[in-house]
N, C-alpha and C. Protein backbone atom coordinates (compact mmCIF):
# COMPACT_ATOMS: atom_id res chain seq x y z
N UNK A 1 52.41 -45.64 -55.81
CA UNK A 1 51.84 -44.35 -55.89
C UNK A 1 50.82 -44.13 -54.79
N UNK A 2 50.34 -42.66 -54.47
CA UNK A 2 49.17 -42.76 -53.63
C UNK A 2 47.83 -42.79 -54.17
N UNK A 3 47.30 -43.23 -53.21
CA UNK A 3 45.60 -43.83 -53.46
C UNK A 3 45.48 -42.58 -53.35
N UNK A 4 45.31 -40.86 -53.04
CA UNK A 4 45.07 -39.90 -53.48
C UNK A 4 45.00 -39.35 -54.92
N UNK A 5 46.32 -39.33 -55.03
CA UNK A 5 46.71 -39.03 -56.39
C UNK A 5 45.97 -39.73 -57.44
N UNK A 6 45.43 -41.00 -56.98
CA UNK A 6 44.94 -42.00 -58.10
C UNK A 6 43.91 -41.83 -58.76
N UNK A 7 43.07 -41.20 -57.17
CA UNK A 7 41.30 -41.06 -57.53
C UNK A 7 41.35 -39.70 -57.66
N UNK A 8 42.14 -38.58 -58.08
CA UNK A 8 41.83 -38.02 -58.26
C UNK A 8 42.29 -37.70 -59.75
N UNK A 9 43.03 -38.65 -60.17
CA UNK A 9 43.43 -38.65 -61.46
C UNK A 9 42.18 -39.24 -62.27
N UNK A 10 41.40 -40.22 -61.73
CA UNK A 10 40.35 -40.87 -61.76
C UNK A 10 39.12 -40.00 -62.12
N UNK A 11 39.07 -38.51 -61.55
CA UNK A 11 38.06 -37.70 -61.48
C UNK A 11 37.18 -37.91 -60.33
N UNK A 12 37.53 -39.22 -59.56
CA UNK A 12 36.46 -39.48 -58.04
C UNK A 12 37.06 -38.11 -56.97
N UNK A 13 36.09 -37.52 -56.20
CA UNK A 13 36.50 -37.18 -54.96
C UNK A 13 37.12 -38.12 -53.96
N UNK A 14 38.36 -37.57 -53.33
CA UNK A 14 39.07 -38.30 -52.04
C UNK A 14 37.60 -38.38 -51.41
N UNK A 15 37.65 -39.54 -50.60
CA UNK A 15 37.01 -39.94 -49.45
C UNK A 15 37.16 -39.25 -48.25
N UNK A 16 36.01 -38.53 -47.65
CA UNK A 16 36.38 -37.96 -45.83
C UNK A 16 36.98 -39.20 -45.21
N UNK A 17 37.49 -39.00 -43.99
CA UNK A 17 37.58 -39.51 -43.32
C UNK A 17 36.41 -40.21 -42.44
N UNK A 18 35.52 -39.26 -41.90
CA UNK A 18 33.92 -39.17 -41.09
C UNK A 18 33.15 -39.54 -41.82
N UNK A 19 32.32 -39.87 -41.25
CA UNK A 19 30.76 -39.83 -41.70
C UNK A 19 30.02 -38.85 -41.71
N UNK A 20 29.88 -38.20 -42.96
CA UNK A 20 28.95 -36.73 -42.51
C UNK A 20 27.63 -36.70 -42.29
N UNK A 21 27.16 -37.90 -42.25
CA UNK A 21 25.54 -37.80 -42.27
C UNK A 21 25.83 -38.52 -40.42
N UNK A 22 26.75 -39.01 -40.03
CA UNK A 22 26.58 -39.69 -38.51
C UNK A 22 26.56 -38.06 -37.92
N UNK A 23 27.63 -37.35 -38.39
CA UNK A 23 28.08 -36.18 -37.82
C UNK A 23 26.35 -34.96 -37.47
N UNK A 24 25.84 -35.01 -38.81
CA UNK A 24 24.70 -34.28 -38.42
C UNK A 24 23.56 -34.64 -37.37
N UNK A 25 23.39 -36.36 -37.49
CA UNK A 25 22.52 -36.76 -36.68
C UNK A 25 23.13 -36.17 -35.42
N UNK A 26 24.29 -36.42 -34.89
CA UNK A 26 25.02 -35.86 -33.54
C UNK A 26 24.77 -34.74 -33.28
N UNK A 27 24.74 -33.73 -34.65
CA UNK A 27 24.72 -32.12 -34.17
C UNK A 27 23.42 -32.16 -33.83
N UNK A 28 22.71 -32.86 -34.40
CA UNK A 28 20.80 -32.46 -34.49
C UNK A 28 20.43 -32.96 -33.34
N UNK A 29 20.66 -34.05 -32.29
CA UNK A 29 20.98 -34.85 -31.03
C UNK A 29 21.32 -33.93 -30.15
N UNK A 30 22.28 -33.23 -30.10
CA UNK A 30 23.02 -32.38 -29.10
C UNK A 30 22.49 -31.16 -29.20
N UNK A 31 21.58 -30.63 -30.41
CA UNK A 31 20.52 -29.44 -30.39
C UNK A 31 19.50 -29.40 -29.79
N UNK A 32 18.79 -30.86 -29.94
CA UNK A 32 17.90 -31.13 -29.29
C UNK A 32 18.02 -31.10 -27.71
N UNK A 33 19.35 -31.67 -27.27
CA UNK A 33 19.07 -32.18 -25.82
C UNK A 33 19.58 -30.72 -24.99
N UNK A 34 20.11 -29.76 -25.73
CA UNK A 34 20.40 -28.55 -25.47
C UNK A 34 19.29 -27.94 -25.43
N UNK A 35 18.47 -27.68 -26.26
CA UNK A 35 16.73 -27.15 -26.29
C UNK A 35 15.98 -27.42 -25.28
N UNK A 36 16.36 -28.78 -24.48
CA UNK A 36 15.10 -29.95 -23.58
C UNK A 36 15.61 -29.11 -22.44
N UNK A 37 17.23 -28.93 -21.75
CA UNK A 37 17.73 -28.24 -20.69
C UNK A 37 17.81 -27.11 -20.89
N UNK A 38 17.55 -26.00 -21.85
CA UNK A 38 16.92 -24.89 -21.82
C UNK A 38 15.41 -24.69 -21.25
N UNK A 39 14.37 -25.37 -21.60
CA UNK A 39 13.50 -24.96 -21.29
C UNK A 39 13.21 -25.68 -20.26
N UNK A 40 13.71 -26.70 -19.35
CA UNK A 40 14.00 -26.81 -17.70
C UNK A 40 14.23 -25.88 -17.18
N UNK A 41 15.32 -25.28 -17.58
CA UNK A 41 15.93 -24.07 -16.92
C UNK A 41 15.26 -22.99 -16.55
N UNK A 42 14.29 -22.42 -17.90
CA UNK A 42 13.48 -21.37 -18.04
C UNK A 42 11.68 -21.45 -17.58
N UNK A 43 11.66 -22.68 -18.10
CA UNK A 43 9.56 -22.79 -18.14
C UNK A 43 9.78 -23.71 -17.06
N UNK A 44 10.38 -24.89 -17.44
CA UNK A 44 9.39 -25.56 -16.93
C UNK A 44 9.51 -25.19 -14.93
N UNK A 45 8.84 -26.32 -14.21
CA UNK A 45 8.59 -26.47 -12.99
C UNK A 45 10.24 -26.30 -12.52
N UNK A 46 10.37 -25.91 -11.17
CA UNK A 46 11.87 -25.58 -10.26
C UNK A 46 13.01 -25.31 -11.31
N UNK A 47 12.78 -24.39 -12.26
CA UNK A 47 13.29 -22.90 -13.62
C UNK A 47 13.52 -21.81 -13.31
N UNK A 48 13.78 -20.93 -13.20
CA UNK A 48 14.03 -19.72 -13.17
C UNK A 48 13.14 -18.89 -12.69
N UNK A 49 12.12 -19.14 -13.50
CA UNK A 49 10.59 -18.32 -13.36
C UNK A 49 10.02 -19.08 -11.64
N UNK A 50 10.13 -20.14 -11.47
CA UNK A 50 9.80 -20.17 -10.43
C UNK A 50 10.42 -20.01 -8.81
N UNK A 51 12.13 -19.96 -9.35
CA UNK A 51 12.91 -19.09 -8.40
C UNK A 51 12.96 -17.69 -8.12
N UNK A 52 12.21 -17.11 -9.01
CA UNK A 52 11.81 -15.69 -8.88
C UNK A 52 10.37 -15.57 -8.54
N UNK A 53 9.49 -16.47 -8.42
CA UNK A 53 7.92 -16.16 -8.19
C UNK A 53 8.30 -16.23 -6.47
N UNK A 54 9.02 -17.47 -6.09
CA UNK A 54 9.19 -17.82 -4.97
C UNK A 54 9.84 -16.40 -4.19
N UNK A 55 11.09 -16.33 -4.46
CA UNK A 55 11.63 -15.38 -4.07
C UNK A 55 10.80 -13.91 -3.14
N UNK A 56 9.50 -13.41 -4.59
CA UNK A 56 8.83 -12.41 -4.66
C UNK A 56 7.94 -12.91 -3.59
N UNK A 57 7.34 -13.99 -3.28
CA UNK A 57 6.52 -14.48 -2.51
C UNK A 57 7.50 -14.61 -1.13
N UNK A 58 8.29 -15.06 -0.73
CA UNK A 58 9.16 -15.06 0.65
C UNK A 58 9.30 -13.44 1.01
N UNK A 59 9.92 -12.71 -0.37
CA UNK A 59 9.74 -11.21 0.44
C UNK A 59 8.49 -10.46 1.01
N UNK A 60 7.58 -10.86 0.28
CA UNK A 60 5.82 -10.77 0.43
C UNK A 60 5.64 -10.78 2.30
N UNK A 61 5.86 -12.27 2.51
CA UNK A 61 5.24 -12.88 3.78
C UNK A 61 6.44 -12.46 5.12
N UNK A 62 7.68 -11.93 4.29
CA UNK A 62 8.69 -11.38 5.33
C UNK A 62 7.68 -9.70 5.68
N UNK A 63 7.61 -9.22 4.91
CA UNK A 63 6.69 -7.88 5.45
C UNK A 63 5.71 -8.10 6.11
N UNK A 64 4.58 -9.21 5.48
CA UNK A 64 3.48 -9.36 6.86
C UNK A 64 4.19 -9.78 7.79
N UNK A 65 4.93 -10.18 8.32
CA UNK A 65 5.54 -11.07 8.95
C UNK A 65 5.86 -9.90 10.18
N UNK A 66 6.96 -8.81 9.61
CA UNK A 66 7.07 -7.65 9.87
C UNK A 66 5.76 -7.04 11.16
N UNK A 67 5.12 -6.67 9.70
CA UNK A 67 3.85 -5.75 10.32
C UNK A 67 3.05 -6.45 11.42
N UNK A 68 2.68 -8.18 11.21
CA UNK A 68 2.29 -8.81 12.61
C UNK A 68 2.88 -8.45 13.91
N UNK A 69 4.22 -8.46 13.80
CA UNK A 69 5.27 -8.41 14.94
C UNK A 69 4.81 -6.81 15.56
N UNK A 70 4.69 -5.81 14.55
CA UNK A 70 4.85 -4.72 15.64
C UNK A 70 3.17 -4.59 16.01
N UNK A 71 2.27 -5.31 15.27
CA UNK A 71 0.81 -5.35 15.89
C UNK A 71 0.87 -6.17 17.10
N UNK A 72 2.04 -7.07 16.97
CA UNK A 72 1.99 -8.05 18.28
C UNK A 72 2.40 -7.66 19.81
N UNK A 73 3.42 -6.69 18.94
CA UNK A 73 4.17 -6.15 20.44
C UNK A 73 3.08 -4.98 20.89
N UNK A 74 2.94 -4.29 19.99
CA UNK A 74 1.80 -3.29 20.80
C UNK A 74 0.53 -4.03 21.47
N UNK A 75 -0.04 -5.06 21.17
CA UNK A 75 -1.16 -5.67 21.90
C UNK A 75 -0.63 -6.26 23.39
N UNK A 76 1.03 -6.39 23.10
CA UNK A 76 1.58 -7.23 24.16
C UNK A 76 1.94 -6.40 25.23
N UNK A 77 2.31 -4.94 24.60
CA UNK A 77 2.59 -3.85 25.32
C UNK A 77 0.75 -3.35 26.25
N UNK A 78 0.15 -3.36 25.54
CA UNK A 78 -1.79 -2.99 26.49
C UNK A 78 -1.74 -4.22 27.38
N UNK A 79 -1.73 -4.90 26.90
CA UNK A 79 -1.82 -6.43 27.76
C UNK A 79 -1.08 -6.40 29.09
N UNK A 80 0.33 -6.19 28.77
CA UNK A 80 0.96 -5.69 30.05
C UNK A 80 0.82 -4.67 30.89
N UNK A 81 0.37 -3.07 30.31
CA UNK A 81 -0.09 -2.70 31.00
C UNK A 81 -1.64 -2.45 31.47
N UNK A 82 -2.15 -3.26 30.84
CA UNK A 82 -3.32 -3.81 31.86
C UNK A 82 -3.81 -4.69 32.76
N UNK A 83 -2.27 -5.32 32.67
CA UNK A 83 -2.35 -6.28 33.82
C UNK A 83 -1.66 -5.82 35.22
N UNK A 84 -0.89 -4.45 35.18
CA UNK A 84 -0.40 -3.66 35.96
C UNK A 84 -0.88 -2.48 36.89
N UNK A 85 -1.59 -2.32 36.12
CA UNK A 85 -2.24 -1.47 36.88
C UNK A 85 -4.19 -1.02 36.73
N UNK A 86 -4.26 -0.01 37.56
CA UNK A 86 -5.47 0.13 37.33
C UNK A 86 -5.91 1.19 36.12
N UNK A 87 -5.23 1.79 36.71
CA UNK A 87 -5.22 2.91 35.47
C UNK A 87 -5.75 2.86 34.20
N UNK A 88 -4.78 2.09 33.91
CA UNK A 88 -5.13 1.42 31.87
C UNK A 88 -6.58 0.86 32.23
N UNK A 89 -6.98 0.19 32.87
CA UNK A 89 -8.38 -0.20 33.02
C UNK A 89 -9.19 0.79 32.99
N UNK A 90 -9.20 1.53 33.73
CA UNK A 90 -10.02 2.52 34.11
C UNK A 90 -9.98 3.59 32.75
N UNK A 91 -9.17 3.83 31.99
CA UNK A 91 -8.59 4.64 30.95
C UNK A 91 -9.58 3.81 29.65
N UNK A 92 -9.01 2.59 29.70
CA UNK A 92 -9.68 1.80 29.13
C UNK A 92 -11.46 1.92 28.64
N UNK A 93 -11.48 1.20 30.25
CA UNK A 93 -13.63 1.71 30.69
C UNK A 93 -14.09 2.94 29.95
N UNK A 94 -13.38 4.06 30.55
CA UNK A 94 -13.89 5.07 29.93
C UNK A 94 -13.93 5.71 28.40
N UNK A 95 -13.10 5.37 27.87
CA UNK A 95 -13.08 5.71 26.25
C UNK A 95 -13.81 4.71 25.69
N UNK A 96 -13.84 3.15 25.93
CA UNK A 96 -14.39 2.00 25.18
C UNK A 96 -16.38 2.31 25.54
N UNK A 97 -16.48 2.36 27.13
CA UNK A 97 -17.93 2.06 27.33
C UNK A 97 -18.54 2.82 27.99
N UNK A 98 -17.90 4.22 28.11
CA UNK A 98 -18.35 5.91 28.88
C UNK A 98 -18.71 5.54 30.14
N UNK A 99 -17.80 4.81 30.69
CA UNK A 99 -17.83 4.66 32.44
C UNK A 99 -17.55 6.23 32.78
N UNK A 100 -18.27 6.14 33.98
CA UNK A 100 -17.20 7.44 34.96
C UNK A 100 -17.57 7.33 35.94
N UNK A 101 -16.86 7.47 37.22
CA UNK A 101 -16.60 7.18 38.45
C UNK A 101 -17.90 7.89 39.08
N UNK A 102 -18.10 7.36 40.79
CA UNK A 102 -18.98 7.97 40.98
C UNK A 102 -18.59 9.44 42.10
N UNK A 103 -19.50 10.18 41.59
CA UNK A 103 -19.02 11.90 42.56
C UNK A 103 -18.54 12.28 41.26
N UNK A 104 -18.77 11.77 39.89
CA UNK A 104 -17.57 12.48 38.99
C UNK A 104 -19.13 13.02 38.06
N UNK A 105 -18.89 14.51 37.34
CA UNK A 105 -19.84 15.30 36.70
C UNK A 105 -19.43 14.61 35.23
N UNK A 106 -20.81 14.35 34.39
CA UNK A 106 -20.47 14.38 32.97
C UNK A 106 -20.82 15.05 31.85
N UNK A 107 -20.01 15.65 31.23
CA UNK A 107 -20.56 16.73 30.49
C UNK A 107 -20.64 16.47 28.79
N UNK A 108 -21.42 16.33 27.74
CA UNK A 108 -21.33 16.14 26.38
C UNK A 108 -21.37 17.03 25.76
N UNK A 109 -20.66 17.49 24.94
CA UNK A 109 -20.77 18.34 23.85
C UNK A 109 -21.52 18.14 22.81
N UNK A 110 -21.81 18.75 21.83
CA UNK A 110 -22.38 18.75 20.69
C UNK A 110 -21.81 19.60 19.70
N UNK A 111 -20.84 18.97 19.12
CA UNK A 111 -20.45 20.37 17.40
C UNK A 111 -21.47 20.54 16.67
N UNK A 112 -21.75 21.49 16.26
CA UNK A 112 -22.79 22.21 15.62
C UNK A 112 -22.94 21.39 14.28
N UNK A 113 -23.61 20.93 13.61
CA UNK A 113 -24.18 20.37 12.17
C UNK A 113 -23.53 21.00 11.61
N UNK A 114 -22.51 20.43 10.34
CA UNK A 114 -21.67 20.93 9.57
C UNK A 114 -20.17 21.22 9.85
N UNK A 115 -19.71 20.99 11.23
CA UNK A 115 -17.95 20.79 11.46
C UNK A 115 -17.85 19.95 11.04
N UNK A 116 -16.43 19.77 10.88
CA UNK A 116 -15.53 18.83 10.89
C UNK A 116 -15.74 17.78 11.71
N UNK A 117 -15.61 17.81 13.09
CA UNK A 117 -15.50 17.25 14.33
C UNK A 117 -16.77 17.37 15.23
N UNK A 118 -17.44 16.33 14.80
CA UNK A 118 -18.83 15.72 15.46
C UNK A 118 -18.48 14.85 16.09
N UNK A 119 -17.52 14.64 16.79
CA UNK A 119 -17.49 13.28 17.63
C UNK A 119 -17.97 14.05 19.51
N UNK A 120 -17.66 13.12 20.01
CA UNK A 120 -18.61 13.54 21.57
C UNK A 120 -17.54 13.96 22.20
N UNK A 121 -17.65 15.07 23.12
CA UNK A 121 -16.43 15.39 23.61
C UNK A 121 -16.68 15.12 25.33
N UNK A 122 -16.08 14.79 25.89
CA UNK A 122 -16.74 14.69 27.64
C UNK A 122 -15.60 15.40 28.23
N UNK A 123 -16.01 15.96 29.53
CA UNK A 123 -15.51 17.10 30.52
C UNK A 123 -15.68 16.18 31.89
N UNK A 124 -14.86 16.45 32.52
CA UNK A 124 -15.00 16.41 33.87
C UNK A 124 -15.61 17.26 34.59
């Protein structure tokens, strides 16, 4: 006859096959180590969060980066032409430290107290 039929004629439950208590430790094992590479992924250090801080920070220093360049070329652009000619010098002199040539008349304005535009105006 079968050993099924027997124990259950018996009133015993058939036997699993498994171990159900090995089986849970495994599930509870593989929850855990699933939980540990989640929060690698997410918190902790080289995660998610810090592929996006980074990211935000590289686009950051690409714009200064940017804005240096065209402050650079324009300084590079005076530079050159002040090494060309006289002109820019002389253009220079006069707006920076109110040079003016000699035989040349200088004339200052004064806007009245209360314009807009109080700055000094000079005439030839």
């Amino acid at each position: 006859m079968n050993m099924r039929a027997d124990l259950a004629h018996a009133g015993q439950r058939p036997r699993a096959r498994y171990n159900r208590r090995m089986y849970r430790i495994v599930v509870i094992a593989l929850v855990v180590v699933l939980a540990g590479l989640q929060y690698r992924l997410w918190i902790a250090d080289g995660g998610w969060a810090e592929v996006h801080r980074l990211g935000e920070m590289k686009e950051q220093l690409h714009e200064a980066n940017e804005q240096r360049l065209v402050r650079n070329n324009a300084l590079q652009a005076e530079v050159d032409d002040l090494k060309s000619g006289e002109s820019a010098t002389e253009g220079r002199a006069r707006s920076d430290m109110g040079m003016i040539k000699r035989d040349e008349q200088f004339f200052l304005t004064i806007a009245p107290p209360g314009t807009a535009d109080s700055s000094h105006q000079a005439a030839r």
